[in-house]
C-alpha atoms as a PDB file:
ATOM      1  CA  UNK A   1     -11.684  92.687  56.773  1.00  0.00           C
ATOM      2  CA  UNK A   2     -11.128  91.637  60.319  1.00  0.00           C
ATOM      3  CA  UNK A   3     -13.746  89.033  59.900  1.00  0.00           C
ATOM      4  CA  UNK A   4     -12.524  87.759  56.717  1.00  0.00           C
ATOM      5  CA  UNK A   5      -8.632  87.191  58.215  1.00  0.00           C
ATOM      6  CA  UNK A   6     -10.340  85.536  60.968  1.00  0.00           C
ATOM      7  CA  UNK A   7     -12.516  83.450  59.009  1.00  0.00           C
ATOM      8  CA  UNK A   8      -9.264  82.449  57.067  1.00  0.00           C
ATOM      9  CA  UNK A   9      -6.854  81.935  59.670  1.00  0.00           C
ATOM     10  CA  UNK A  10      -9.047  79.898  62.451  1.00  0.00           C
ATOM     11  CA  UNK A  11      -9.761  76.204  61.131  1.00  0.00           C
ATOM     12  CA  UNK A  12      -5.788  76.322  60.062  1.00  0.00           C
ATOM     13  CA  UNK A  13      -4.815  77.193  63.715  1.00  0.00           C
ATOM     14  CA  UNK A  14      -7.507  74.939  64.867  1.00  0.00           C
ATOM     15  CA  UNK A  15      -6.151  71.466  63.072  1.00  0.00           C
ATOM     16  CA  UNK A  16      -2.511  72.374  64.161  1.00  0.00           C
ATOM     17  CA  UNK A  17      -3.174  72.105  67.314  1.00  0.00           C
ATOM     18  CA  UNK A  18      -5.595  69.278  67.407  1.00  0.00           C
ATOM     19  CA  UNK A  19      -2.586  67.239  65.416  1.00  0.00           C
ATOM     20  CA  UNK A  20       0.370  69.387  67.912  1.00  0.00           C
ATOM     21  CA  UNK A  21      -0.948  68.620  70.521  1.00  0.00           C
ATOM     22  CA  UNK A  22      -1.739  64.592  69.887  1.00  0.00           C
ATOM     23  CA  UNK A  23       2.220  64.693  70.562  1.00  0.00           C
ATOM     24  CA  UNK A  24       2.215  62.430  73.584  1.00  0.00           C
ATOM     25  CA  UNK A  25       5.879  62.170  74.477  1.00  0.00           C
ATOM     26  CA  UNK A  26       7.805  65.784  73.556  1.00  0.00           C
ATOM     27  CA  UNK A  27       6.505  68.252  72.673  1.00  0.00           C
ATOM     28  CA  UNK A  28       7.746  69.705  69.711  1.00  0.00           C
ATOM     29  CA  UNK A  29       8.704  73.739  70.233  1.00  0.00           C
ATOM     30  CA  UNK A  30       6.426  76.287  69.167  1.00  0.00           C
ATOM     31  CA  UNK A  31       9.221  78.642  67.386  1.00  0.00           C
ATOM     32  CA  UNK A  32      10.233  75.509  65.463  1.00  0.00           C
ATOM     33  CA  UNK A  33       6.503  74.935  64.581  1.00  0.00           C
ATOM     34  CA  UNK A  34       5.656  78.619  64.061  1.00  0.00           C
ATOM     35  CA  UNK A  35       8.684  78.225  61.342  1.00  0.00           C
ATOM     36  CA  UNK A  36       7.370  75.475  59.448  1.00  0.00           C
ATOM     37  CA  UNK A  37       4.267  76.985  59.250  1.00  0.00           C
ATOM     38  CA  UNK A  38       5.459  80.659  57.884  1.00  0.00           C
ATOM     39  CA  UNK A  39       7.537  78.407  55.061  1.00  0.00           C
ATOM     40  CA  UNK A  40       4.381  76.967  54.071  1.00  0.00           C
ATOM     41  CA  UNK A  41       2.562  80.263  54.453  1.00  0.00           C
ATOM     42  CA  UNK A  42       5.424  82.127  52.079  1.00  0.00           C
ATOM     43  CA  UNK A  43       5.344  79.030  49.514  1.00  0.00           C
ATOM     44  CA  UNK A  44       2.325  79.826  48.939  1.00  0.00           C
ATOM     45  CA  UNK A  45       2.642  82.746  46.659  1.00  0.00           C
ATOM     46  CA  UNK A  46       5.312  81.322  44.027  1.00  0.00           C
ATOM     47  CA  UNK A  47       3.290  78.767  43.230  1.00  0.00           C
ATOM     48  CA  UNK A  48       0.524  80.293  42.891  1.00  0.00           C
ATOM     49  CA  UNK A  49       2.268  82.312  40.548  1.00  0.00           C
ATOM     50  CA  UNK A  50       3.534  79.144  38.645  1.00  0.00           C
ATOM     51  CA  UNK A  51      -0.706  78.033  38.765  1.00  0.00           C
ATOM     52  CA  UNK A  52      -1.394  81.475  37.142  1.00  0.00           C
ATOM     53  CA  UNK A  53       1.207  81.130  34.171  1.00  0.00           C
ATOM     54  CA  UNK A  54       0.657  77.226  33.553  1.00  0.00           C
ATOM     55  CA  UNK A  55      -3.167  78.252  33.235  1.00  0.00           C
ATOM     56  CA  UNK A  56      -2.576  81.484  31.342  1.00  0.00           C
ATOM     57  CA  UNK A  57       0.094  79.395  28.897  1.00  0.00           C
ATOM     58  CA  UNK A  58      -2.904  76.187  29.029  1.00  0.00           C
ATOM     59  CA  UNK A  59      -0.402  73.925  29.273  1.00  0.00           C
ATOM     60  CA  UNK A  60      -3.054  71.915  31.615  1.00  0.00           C
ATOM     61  CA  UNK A  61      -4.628  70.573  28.855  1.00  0.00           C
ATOM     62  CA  UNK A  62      -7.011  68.464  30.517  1.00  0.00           C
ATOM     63  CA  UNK A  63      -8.876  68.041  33.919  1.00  0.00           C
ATOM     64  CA  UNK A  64      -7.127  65.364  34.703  1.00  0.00           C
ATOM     65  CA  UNK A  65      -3.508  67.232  34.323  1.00  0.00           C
ATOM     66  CA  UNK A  66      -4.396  70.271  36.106  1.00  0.00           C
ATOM     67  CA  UNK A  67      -5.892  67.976  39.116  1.00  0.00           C
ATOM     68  CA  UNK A  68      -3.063  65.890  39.248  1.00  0.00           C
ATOM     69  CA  UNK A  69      -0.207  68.091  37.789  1.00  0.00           C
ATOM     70  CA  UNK A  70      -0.784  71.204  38.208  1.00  0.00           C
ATOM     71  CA  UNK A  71      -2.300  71.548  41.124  1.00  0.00           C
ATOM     72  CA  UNK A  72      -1.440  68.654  43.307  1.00  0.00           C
ATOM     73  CA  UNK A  73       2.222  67.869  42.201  1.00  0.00           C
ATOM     74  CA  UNK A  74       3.385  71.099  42.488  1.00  0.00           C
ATOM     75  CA  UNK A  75       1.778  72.256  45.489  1.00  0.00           C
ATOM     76  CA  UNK A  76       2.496  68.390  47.525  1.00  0.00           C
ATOM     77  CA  UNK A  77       6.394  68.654  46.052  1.00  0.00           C
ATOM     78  CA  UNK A  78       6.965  72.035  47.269  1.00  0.00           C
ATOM     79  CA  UNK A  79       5.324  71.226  50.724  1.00  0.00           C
ATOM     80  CA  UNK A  80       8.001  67.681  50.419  1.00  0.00           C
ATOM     81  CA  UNK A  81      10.813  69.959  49.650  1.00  0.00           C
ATOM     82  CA  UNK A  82      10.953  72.479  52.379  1.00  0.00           C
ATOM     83  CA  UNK A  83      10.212  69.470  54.787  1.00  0.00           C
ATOM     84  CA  UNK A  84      12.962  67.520  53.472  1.00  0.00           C
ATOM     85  CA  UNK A  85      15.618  70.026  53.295  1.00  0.00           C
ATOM     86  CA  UNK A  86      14.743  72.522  56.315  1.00  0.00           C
ATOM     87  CA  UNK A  87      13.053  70.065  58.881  1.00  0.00           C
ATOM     88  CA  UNK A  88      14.019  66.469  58.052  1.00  0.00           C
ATOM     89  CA  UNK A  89      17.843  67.070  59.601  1.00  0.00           C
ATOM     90  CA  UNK A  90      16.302  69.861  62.008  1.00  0.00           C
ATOM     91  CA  UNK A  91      17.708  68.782  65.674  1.00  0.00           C
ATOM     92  CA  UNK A  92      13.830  68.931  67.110  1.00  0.00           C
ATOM     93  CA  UNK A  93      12.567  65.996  64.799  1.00  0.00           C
ATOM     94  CA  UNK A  94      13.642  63.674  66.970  1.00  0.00           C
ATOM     95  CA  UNK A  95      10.934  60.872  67.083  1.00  0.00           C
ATOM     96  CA  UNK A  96       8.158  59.319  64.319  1.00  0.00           C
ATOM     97  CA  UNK A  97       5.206  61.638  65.347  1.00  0.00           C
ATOM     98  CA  UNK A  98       7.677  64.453  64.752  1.00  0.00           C
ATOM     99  CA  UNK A  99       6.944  64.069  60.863  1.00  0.00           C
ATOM    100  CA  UNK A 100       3.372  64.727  61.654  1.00  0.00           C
ATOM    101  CA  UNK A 101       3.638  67.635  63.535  1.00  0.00           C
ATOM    102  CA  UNK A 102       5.950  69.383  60.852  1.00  0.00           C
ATOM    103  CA  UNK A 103       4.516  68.266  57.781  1.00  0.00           C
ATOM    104  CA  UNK A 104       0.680  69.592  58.934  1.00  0.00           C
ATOM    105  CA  UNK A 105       2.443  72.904  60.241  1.00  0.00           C
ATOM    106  CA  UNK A 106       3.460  73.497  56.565  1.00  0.00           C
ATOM    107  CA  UNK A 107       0.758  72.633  54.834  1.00  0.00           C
ATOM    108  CA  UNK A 108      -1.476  74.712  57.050  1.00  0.00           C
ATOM    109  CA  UNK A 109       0.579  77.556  56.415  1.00  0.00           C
ATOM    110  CA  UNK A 110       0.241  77.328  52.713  1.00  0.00           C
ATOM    111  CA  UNK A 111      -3.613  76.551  53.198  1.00  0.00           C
ATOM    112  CA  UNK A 112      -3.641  79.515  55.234  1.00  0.00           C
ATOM    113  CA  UNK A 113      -2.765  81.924  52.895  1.00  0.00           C
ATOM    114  CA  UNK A 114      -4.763  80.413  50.496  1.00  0.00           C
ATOM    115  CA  UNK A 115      -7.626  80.771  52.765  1.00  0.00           C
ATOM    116  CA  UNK A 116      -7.929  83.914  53.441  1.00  0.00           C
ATOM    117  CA  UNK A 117      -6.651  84.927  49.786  1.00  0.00           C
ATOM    118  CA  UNK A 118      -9.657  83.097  48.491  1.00  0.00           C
ATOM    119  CA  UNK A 119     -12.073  84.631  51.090  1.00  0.00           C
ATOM    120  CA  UNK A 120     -10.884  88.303  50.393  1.00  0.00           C
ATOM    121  CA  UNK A 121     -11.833  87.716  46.476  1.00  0.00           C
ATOM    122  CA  UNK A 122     -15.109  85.556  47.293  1.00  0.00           C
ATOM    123  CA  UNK A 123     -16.455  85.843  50.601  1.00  0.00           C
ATOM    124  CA  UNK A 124     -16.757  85.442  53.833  1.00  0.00           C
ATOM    125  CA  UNK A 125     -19.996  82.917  53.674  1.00  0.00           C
ATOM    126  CA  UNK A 126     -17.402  80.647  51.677  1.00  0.00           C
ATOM    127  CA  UNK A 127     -15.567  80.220  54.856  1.00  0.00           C
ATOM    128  CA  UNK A 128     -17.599  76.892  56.858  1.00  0.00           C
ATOM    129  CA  UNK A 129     -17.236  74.812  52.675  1.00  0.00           C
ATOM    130  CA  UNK A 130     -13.167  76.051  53.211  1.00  0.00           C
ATOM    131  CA  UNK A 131     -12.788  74.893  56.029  1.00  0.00           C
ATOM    132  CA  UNK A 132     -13.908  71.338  55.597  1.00  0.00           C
ATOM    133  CA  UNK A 133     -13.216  71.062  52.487  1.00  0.00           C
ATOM    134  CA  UNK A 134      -9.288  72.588  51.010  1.00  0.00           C
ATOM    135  CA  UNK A 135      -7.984  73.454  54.611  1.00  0.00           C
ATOM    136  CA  UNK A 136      -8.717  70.037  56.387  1.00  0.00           C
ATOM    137  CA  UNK A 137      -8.082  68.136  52.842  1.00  0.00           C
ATOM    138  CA  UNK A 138      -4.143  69.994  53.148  1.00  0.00           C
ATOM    139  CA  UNK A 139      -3.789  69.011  56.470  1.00  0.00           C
ATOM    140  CA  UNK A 140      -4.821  65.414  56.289  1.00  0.00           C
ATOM    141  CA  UNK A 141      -2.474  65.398  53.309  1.00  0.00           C
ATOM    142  CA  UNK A 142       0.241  66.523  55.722  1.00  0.00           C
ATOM    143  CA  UNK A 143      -0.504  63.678  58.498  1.00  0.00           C
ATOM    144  CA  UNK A 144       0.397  61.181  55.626  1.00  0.00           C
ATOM    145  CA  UNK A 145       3.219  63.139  54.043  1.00  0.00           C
ATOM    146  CA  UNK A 146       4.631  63.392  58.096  1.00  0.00           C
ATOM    147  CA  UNK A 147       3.662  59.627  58.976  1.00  0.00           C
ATOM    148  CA  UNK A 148       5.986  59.111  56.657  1.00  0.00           C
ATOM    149  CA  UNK A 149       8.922  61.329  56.848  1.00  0.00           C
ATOM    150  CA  UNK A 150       8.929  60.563  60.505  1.00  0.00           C
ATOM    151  CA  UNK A 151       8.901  56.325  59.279  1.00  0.00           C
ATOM    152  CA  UNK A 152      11.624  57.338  57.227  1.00  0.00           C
ATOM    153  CA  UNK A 153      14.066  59.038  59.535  1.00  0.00           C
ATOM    154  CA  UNK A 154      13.959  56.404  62.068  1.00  0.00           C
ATOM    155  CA  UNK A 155      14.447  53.869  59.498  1.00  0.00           C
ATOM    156  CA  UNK A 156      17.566  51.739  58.470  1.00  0.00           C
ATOM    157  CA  UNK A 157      19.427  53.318  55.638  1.00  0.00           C
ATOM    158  CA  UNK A 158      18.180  50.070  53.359  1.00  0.00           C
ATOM    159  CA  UNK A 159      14.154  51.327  53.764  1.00  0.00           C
ATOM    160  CA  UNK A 160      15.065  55.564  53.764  1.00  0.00           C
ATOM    161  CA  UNK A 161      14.078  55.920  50.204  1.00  0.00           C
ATOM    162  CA  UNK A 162      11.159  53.762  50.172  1.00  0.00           C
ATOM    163  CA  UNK A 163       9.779  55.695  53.027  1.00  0.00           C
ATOM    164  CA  UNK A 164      10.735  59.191  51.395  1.00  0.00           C
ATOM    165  CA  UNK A 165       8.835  58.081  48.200  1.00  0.00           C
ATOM    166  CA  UNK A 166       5.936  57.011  49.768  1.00  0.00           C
ATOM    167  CA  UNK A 167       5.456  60.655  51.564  1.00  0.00           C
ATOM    168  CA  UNK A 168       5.551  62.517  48.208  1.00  0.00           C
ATOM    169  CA  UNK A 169       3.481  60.166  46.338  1.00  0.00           C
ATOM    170  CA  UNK A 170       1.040  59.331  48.396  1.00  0.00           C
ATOM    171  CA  UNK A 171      -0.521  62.615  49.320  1.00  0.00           C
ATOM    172  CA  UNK A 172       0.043  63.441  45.848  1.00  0.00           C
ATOM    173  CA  UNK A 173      -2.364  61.053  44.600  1.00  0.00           C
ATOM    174  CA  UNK A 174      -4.736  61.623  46.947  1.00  0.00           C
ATOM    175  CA  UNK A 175      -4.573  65.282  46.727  1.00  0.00           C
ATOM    176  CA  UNK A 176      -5.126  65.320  42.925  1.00  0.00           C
ATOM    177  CA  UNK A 177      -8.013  62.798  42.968  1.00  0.00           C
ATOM    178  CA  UNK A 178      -9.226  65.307  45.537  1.00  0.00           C
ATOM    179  CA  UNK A 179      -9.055  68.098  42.652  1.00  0.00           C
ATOM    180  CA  UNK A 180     -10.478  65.918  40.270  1.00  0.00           C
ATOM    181  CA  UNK A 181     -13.362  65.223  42.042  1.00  0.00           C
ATOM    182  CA  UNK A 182     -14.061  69.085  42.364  1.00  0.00           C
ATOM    183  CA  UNK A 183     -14.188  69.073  38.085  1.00  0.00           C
ATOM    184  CA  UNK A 184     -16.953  66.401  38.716  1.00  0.00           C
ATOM    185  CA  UNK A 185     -19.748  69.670  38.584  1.00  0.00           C
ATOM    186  CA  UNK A 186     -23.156  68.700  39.424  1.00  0.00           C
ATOM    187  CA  UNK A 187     -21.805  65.470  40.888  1.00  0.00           C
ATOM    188  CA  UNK A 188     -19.090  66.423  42.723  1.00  0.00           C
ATOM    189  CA  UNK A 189     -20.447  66.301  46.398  1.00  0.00           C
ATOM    190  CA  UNK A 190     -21.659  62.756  45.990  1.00  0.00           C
ATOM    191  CA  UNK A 191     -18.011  61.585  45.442  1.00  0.00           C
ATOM    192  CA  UNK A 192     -16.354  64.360  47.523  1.00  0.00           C
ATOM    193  CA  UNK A 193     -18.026  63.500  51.164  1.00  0.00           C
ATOM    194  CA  UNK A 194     -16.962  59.758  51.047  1.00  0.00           C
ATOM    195  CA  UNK A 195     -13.469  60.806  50.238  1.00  0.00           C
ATOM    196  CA  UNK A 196     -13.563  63.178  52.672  1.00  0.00           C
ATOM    197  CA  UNK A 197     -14.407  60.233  55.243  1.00  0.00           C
ATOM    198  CA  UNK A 198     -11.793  58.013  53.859  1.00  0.00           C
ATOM    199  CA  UNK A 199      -9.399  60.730  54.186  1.00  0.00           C
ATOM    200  CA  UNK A 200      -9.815  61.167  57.985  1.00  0.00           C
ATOM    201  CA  UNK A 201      -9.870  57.678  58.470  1.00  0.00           C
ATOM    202  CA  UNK A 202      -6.543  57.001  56.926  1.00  0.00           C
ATOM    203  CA  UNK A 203      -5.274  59.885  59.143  1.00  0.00           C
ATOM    204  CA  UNK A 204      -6.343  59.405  61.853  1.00  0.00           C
ATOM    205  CA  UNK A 205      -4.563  55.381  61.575  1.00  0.00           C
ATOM    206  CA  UNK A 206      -1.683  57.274  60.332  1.00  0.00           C
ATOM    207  CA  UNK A 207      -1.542  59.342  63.337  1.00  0.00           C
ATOM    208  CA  UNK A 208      -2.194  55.953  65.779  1.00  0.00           C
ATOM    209  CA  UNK A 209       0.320  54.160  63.987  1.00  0.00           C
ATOM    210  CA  UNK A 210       2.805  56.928  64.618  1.00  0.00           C
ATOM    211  CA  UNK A 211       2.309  56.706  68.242  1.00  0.00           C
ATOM    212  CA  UNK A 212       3.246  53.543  68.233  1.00  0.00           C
ATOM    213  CA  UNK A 213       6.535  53.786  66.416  1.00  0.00           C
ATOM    214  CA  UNK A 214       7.097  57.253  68.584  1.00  0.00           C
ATOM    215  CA  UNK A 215       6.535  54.491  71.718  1.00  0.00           C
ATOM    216  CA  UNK A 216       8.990  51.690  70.059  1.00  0.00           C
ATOM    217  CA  UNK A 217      11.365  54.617  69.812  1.00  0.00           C
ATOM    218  CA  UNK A 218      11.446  55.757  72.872  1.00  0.00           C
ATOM    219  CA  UNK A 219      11.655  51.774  74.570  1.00  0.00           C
ATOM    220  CA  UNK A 220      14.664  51.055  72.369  1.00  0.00           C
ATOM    221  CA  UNK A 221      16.504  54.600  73.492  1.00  0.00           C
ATOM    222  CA  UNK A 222      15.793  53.132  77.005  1.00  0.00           C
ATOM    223  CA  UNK A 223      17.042  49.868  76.413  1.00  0.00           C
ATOM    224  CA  UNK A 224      20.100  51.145  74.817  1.00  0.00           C
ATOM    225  CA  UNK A 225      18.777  49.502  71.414  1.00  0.00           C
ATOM    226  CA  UNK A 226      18.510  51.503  67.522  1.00  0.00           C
ATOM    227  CA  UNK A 227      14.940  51.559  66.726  1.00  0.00           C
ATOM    228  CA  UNK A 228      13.808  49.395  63.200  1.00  0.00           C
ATOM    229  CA  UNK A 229      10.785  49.982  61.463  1.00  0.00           C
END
């Protein structure tokens, strides 16, 4: 059991702090962290309960609905939710990378707890394919969610909702073509490991670019100036 709850909980702890601490100005506070990860670890369990009774009910009626629907919408909207109403106005977002930080704390909370749920019922040896594979995949959908929630905060009113869009719907699309992929069967891996690499990528720029604004931020605070992006 021990090793199991290990298994599930290390590459989780792992990614949030590589992404925690990429935070090059302030450092965001653990407590407030350590919260946004336990509401992603707790959302967890109602939707998985909402999974169980839209598959039991087979109101997925295809692959490509249960990738994109009712998988990845509801899991990437409750992730968008709790972010939006419980960390966006939350004193300690205070600058771009901010969004980041948050954003992968929940959604390596809820992988988590998925984690280690899924290991109990199949497994330790499935622990190395979980690891690169569903927890990574939720936080690299978290560095683009964050990227931009963080875009958005610091934004002019005109651009908010733009921004606020873009960090539900992006990782949502990427997170159900990530399901889909995983209905491919025999072909699945061919399709999954470029993804994969695209995926990093795009987060990694995501997290680069979010220095930068952090950096514009912080020179127009200096020079007494509202930062624009």
């Amino acid at each position: 059991m021990l090793a199991i709850f290990s298994a599930g909980i290390a590459p989780g702890f792992a990614l949030l702090s590589y992404f925690y601490l990429r935070d090059k100005y302030d450092t965001e506070p653990v407590f407030t962290v350590a919260k946004a990860f336990i509401y992603g670890a707790i959302l967890t369990f109602p939707t998985m309960f909402i999974q169980y009774v839209l598959e039991e009910e087979g109101l997925a009626l295809s692959n490509v609905a249960d990738a994109f629907f009712a998988v990845s919408l509801l899991e990437e909207f409750v992730k968008w939710f709790i972010l939006y109403y419980l960390i966006y106005q939350h004193v300690d977002f205070d600058e771009p990378y901010d969004g980041i930080v948050y954003a992968t704390s929940v959604s390596l909370g809820f992988a988590t707890i998925e984690n280690i749920l899924y290991l109990f019922a199949y497994g330790v040896e499935h622990a190395f394919v979980r690891a690169i594979l569903p927890v990574s995949s939720h936080a690299l959908f978290g560095v683009i969610m964050g990227f931009y929630l963080g875009k958005a905060k610091f934004s002019p009113e005109v651009q908010k909702r733009r921004w606020l869009a873009f960090s539900l719907f992006l990782p949502f699309m990427l997170h159900g073509l990530y399901d889909y992929i995983l209905y491919l069967e025999s072909s699945w891996v061919y399709y999954m490991v470029p993804f994969m690499l695209f995926l990093w990528w795009l987060a990694l720029k995501k997290v680069k670019q979010a220095h930068i604004l952090t950096e514009r931020h912080y020179h127009a605070a200096i020079n007494g100036k509202s930062s624009s992006f």
